[in-house]
C-alpha atoms as a PDB file:
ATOM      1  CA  UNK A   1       0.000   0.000   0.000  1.00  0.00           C
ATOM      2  CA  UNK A   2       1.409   3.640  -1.034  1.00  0.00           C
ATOM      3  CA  UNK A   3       2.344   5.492   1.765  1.00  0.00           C
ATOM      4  CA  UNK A   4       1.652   9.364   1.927  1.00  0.00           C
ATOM      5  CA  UNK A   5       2.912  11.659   4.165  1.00  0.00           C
ATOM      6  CA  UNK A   6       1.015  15.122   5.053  1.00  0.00           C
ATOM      7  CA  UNK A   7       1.764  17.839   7.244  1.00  0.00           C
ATOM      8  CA  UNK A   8       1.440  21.807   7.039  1.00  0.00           C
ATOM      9  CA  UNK A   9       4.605  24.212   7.060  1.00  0.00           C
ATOM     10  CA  UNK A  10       3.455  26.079  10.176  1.00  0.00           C
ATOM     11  CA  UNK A  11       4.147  25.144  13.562  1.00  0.00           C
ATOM     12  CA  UNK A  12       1.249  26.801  14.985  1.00  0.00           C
ATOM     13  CA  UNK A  13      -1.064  24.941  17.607  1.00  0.00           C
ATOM     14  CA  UNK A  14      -3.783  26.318  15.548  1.00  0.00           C
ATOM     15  CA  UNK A  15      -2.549  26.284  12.113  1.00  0.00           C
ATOM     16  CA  UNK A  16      -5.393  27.022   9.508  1.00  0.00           C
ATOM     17  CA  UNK A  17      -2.712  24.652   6.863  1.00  0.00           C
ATOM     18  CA  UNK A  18      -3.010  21.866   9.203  1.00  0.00           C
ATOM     19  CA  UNK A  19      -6.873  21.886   9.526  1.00  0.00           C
ATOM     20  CA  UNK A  20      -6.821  21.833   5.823  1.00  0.00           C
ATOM     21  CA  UNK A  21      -4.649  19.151   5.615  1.00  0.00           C
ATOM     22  CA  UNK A  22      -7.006  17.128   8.056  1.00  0.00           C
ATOM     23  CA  UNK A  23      -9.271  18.022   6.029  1.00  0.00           C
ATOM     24  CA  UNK A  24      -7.901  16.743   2.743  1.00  0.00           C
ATOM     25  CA  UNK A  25      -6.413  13.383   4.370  1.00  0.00           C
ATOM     26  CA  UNK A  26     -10.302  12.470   5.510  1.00  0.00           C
ATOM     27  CA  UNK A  27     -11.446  11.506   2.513  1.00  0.00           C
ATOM     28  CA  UNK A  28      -8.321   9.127   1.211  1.00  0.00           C
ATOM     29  CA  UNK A  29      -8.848   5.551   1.038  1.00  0.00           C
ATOM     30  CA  UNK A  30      -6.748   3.054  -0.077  1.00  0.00           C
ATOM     31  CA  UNK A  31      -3.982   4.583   1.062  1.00  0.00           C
ATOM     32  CA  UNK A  32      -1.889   4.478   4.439  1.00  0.00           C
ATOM     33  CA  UNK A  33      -1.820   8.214   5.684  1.00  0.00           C
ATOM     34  CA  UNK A  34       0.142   9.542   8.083  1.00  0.00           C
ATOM     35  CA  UNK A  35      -0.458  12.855   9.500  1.00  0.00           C
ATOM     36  CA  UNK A  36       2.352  15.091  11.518  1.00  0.00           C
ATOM     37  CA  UNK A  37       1.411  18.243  13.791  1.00  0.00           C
ATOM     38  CA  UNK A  38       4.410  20.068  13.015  1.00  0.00           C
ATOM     39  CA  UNK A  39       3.509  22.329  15.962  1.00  0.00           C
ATOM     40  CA  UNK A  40       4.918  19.454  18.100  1.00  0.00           C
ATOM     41  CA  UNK A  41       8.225  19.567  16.312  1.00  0.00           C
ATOM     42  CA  UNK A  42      10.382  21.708  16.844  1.00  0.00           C
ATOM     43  CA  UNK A  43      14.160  22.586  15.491  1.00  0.00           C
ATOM     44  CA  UNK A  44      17.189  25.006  15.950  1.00  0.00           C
ATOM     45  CA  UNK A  45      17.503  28.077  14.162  1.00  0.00           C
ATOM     46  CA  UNK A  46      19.768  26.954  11.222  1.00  0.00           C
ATOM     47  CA  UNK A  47      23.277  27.709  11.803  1.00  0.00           C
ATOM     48  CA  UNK A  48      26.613  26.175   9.782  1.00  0.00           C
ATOM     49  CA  UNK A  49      28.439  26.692  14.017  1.00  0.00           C
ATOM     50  CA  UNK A  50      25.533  24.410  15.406  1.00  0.00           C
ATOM     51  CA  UNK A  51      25.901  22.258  12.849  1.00  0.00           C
ATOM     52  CA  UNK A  52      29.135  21.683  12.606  1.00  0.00           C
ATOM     53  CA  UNK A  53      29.091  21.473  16.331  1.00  0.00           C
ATOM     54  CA  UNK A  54      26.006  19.509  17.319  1.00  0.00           C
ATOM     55  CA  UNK A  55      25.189  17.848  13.659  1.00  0.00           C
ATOM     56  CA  UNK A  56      21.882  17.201  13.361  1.00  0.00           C
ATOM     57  CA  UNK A  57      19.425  16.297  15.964  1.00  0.00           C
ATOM     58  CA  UNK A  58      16.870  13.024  16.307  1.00  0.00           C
ATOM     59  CA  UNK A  59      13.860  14.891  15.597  1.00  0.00           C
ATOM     60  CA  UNK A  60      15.127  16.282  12.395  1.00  0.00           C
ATOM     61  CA  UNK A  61      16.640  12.698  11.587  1.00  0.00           C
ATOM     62  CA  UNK A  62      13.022  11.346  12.272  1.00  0.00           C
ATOM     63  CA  UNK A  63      11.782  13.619  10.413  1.00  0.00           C
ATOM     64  CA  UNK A  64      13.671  13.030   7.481  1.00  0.00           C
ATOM     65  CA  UNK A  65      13.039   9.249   7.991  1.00  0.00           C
ATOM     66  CA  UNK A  66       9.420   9.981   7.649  1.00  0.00           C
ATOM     67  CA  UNK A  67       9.955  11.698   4.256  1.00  0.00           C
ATOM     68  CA  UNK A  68      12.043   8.888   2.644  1.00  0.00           C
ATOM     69  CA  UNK A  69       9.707   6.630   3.787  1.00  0.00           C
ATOM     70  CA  UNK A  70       6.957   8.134   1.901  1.00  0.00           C
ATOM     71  CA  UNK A  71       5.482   7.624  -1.413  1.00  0.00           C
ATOM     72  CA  UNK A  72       4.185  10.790  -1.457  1.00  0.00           C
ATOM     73  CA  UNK A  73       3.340  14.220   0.529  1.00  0.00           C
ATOM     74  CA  UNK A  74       0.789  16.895   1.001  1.00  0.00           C
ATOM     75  CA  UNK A  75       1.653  20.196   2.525  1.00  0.00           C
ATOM     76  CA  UNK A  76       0.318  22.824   2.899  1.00  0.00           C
ATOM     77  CA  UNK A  77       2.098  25.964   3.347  1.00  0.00           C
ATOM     78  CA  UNK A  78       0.850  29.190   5.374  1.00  0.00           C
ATOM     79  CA  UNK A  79       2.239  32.827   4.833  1.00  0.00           C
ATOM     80  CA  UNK A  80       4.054  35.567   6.420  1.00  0.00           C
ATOM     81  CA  UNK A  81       4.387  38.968   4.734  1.00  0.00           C
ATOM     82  CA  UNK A  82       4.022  37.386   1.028  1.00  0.00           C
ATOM     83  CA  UNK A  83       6.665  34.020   1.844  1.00  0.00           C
ATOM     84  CA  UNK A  84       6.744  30.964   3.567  1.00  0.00           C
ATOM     85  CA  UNK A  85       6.815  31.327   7.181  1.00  0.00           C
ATOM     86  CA  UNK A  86      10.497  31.460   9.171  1.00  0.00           C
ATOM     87  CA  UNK A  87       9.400  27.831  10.353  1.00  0.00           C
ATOM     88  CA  UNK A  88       8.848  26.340   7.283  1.00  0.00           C
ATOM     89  CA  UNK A  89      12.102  27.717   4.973  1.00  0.00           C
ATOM     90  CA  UNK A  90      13.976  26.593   8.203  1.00  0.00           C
ATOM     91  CA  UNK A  91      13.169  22.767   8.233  1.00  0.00           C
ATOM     92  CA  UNK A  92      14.023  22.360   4.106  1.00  0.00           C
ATOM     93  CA  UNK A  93      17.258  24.552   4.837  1.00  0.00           C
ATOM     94  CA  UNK A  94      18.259  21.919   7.521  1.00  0.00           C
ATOM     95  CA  UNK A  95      16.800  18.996   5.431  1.00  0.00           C
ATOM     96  CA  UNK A  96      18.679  20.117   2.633  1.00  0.00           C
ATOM     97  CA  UNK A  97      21.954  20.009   4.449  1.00  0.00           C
ATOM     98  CA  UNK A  98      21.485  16.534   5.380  1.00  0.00           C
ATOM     99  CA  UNK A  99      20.648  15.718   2.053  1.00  0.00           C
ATOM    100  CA  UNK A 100      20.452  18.405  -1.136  1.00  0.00           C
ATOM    101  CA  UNK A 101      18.033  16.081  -2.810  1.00  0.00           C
ATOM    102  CA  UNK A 102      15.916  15.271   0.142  1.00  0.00           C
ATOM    103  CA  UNK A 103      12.472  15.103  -2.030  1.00  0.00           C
ATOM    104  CA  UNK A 104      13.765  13.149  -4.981  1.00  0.00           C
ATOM    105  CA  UNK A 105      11.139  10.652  -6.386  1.00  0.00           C
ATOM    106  CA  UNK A 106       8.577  12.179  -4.037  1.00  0.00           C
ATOM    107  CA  UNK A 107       5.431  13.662  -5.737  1.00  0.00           C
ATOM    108  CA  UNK A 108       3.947  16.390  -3.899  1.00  0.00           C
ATOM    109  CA  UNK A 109      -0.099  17.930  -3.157  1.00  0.00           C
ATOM    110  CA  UNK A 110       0.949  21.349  -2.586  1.00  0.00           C
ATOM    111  CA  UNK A 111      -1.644  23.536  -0.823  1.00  0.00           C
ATOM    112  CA  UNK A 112      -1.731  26.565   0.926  1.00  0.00           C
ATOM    113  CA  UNK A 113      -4.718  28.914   2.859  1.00  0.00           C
ATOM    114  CA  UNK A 114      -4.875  31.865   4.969  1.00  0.00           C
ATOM    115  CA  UNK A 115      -7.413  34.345   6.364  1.00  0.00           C
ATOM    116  CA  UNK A 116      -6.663  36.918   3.314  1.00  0.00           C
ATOM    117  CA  UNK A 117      -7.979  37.080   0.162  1.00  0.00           C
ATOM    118  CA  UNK A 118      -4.864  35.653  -1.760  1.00  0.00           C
ATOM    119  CA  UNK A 119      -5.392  32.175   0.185  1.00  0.00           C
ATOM    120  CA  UNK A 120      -0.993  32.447   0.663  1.00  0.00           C
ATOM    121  CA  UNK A 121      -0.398  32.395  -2.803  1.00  0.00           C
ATOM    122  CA  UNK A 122       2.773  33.787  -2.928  1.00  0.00           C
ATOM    123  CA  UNK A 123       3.937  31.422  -0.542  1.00  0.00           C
ATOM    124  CA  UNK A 124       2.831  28.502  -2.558  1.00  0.00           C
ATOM    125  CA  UNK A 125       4.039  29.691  -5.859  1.00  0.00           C
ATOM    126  CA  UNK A 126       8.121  30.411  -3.476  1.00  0.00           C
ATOM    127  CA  UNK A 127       7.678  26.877  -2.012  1.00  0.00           C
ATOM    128  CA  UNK A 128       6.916  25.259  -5.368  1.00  0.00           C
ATOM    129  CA  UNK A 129       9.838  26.539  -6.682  1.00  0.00           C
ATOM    130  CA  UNK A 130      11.845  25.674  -3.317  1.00  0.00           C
ATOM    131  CA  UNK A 131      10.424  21.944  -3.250  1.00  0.00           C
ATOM    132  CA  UNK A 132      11.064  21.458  -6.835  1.00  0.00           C
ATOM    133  CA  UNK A 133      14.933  22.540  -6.074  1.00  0.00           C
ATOM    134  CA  UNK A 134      15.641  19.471  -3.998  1.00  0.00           C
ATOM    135  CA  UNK A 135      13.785  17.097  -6.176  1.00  0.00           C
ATOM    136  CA  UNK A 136      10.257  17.244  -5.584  1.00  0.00           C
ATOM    137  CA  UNK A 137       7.481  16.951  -8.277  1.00  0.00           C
ATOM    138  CA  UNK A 138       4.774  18.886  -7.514  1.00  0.00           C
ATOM    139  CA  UNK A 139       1.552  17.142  -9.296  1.00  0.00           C
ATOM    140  CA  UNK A 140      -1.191  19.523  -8.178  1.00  0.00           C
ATOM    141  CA  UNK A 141      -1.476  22.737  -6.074  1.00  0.00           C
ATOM    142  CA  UNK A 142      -4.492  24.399  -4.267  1.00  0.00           C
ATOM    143  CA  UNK A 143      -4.637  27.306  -2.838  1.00  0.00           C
ATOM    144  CA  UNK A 144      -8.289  28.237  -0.682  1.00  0.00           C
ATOM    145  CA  UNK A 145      -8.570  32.112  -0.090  1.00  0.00           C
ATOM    146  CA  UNK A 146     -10.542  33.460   3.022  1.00  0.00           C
ATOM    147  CA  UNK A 147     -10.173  30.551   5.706  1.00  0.00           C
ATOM    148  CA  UNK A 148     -12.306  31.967   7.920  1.00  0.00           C
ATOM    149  CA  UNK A 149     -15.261  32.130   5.458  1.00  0.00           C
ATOM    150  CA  UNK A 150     -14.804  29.331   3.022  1.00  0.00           C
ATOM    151  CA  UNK A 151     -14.166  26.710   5.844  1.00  0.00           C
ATOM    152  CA  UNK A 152     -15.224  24.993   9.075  1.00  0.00           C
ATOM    153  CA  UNK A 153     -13.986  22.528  10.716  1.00  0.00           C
ATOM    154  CA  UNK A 154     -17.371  20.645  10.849  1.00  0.00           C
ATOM    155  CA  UNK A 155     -18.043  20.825   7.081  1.00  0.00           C
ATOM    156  CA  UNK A 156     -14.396  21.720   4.987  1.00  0.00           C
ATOM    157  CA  UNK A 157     -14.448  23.790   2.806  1.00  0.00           C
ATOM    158  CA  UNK A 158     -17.293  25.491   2.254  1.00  0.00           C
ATOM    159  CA  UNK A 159     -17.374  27.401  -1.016  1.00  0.00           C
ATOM    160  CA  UNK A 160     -17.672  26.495  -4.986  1.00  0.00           C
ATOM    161  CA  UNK A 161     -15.936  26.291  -6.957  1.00  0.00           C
ATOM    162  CA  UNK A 162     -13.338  25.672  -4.370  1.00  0.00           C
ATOM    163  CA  UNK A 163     -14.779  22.692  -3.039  1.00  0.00           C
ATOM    164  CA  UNK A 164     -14.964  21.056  -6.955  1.00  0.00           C
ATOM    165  CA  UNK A 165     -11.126  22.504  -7.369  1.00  0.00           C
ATOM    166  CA  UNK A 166     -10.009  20.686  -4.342  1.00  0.00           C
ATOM    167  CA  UNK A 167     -11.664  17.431  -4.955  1.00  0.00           C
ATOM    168  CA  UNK A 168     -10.635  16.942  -8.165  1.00  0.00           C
ATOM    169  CA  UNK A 169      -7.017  17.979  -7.732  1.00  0.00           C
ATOM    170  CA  UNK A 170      -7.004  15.501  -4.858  1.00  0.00           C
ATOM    171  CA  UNK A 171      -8.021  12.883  -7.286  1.00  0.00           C
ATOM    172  CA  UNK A 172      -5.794  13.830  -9.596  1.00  0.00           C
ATOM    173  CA  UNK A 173      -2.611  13.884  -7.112  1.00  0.00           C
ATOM    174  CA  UNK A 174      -4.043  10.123  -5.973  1.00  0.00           C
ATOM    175  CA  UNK A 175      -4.022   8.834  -9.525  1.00  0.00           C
ATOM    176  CA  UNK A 176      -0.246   9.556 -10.034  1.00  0.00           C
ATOM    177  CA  UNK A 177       1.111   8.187  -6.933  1.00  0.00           C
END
């Protein structure tokens, strides 16, 4: 059975990216799913001194375990000031020391959401383009605008055409693991 990892790039407690990705992994079947609540992890600030001094610590070793041991993952990425939060670009820049093609062979559901009206675009479109650098292939991306409005925890997402985007990208990123 494929294996899919999913997880959100914020390490908030109440991250709106990891509500969608609840969201998302509740309706795949026939696949084993493993959800991570990033805001459990937690890593150093990134520095070549602490890594040349400490290396690199279990968590982020698990964590990379977790990846390679995947098939595939969704994430979904949250925003601060127009890019991928501090948390986020500072797990790949420690993944990608450990290994600079950390994502190779791994095909990727790449969402993002946010309370604004852009739904963290422009962090999806930066951590495309930073996922694809270490070997990812990104099948689909999402992106759902006003979090607030267009979802609930109760029901998903709320909204057409939304709702229909989500589904069948979803589909889509299934059919090509």
């Amino acid at each position: 059975m494929k294996k899919i990892l999913a997880f959100a790039g914020s390490n908030s407690s109440r991250s709106k990216n990891y509500q969608l990705i609840l969201h998302t992994v509740s309706s795949i079947s026939g696949f084993k799913v493993q959800s991570l609540d990033m805001s459990k992890k937690t890593f150093p600030v990134f520095s070549e001194d602490l890594e040349r001094e400490e290396g690199y610590g279990d968590p982020l070793l698990e964590f990379l375990r977790q990846i390679r041991n995947a098939d595939a993952l969704i994430v979904s990425v949250n925003e601060h000031n127009g890019n991928p939060s501090a948390y986020f670009k500072n797990v790949i820049d420690w993944l990608s020391r450990i290994d600079r093609n950390f994502l190779i062979d791994k095909k990727v559901f790449l969402m993002s959401t946010s309370p604004g009206r852009r739904g963290a675009s422009g962090s999806l479109e930066i951590s495309k383009d930073l996922l694809l650098r270490f070997g990812g292939e990104i099948i689909e991306t999402f992106s759902l605008p006003s979090f607030n409005h267009f979802f609930s925890e109760q029901g998903g997402i709320l909204e057409e055409p939304y709702k229909t985007e989500h589904s069948i990208k979803l589909k889509s990123f299934l059919g090509q693991i």
